[in-house]
Protein backbone atom coordinates (compact mmCIF):
# COMPACT_ATOMS: atom_id res chain seq x y z
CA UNK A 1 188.82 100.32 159.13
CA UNK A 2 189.25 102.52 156.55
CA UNK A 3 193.42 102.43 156.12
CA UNK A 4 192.35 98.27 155.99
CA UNK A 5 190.00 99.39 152.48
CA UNK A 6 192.87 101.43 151.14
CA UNK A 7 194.97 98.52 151.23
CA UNK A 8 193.09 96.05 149.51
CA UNK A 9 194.02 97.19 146.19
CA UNK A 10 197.39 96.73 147.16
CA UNK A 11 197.08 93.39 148.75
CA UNK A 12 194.97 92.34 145.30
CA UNK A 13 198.12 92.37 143.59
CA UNK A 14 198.68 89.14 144.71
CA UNK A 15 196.16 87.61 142.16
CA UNK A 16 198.88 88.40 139.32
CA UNK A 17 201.57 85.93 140.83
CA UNK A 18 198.55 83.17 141.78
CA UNK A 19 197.37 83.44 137.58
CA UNK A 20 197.92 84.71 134.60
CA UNK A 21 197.22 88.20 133.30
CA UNK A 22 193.82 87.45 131.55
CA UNK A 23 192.39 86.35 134.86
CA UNK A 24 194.09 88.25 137.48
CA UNK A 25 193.29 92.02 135.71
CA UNK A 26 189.39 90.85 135.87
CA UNK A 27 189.88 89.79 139.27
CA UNK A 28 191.76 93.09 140.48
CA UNK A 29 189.67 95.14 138.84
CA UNK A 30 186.27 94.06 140.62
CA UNK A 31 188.68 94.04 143.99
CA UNK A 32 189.26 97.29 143.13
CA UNK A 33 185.86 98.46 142.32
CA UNK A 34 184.99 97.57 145.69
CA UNK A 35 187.21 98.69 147.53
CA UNK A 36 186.23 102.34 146.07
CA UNK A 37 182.19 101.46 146.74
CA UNK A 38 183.06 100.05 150.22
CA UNK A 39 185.44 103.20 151.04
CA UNK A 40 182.88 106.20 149.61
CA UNK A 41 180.07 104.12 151.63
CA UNK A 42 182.19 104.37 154.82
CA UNK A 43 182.82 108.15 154.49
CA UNK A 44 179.78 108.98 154.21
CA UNK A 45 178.36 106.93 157.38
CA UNK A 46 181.11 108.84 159.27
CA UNK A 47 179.25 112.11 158.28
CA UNK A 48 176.47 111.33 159.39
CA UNK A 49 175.67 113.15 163.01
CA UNK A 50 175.48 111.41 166.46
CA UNK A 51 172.32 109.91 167.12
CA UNK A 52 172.85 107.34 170.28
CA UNK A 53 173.87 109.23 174.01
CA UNK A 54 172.84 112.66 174.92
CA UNK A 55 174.19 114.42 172.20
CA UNK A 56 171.89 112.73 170.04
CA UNK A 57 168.78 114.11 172.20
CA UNK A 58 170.12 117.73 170.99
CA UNK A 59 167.24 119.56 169.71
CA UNK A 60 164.82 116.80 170.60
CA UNK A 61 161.16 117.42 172.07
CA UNK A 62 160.19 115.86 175.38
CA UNK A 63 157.19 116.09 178.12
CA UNK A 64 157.69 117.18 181.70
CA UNK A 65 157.04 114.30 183.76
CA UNK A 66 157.80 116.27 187.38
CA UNK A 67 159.21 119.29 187.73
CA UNK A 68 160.28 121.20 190.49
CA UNK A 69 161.83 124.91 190.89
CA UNK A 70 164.71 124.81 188.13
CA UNK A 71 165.17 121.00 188.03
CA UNK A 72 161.93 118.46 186.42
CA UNK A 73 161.88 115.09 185.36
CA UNK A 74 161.72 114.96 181.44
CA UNK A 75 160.30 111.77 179.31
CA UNK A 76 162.79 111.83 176.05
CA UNK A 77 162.20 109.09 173.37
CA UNK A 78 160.53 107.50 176.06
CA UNK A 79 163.38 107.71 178.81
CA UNK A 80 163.51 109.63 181.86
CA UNK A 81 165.97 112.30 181.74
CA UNK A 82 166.66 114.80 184.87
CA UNK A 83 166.95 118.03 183.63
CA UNK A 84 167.60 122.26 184.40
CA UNK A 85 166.08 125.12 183.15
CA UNK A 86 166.33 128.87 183.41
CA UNK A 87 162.63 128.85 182.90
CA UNK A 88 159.15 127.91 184.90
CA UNK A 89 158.11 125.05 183.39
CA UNK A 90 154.80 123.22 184.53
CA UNK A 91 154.13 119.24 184.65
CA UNK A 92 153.19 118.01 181.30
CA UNK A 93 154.29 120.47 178.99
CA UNK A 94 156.61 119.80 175.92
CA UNK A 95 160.62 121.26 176.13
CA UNK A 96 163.05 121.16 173.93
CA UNK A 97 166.50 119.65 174.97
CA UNK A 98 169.08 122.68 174.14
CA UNK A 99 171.95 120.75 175.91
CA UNK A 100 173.75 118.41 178.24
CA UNK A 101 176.17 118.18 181.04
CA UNK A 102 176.77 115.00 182.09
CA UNK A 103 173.68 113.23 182.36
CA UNK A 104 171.37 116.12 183.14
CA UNK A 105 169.74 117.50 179.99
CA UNK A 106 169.03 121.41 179.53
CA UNK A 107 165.52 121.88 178.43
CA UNK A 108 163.74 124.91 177.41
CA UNK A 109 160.02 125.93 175.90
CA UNK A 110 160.22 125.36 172.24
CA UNK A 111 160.00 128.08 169.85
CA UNK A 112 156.56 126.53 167.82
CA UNK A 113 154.73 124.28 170.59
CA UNK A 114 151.65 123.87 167.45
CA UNK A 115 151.87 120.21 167.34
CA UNK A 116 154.54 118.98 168.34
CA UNK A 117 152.79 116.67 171.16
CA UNK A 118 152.71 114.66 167.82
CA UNK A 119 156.22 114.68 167.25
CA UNK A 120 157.17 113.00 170.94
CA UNK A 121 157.73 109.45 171.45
């Protein structure tokens, strides 16, 4: 997509064989214009970090729905994840999700649990 917006300056010098120089530099210019505004808007939204799939629930807070020895049943933005941890955690309390592998989330306590039942869902 962007190699197409690189181009478009390029293909805009068509407008100087379709009319003459006092409308075609006008017309190229505002071509070109965008092309820049379209390509710096593009480069940043490519910055920006992952926030669909399981690497965007990295670092997010959910509630133990079930939970059994090392594996539980975590609510994340209000989907049901299964999950491991190398710690107890109890039914109803808020994790942290510290990782994935595959579709099984790793969850741990997180560091300030002061309101962040707030912060869930």
């Amino acid at each position: 997509m962007c190699h197409i917006i690189l181009l478009m300056p390029v293909f805009g010098l068509g407008v100087f064989w379709l009319w003459p120089v006092q409308i075609a530099a006008p017309v190229y210019t505002l071509i070109l214009i965008i092309s820049v505004v379209l390509y710096v808007i593009l480069m940043r939204t490519m910055k920006l970090p992952t926030t669909n799939g399981s690497e965007g629930l990295l670092h997010e807070l959910g509630e133990v729905i079930r939970n059994g020895d090392t594996k539980c049943l975590v609510r994340v933005h209000g989907e049901l994840w299964q999950a491991e941890s190398d710690e107890q955690i109890g039914t109803h309390e808020i994790v942290e999700v510290t990782g994935t592998r595959g579709m099984v989330l790793t969850v741990r306590h997180p560091r300030s649990v002061a309101s962040d039942r707030d912060r869930i869902n």
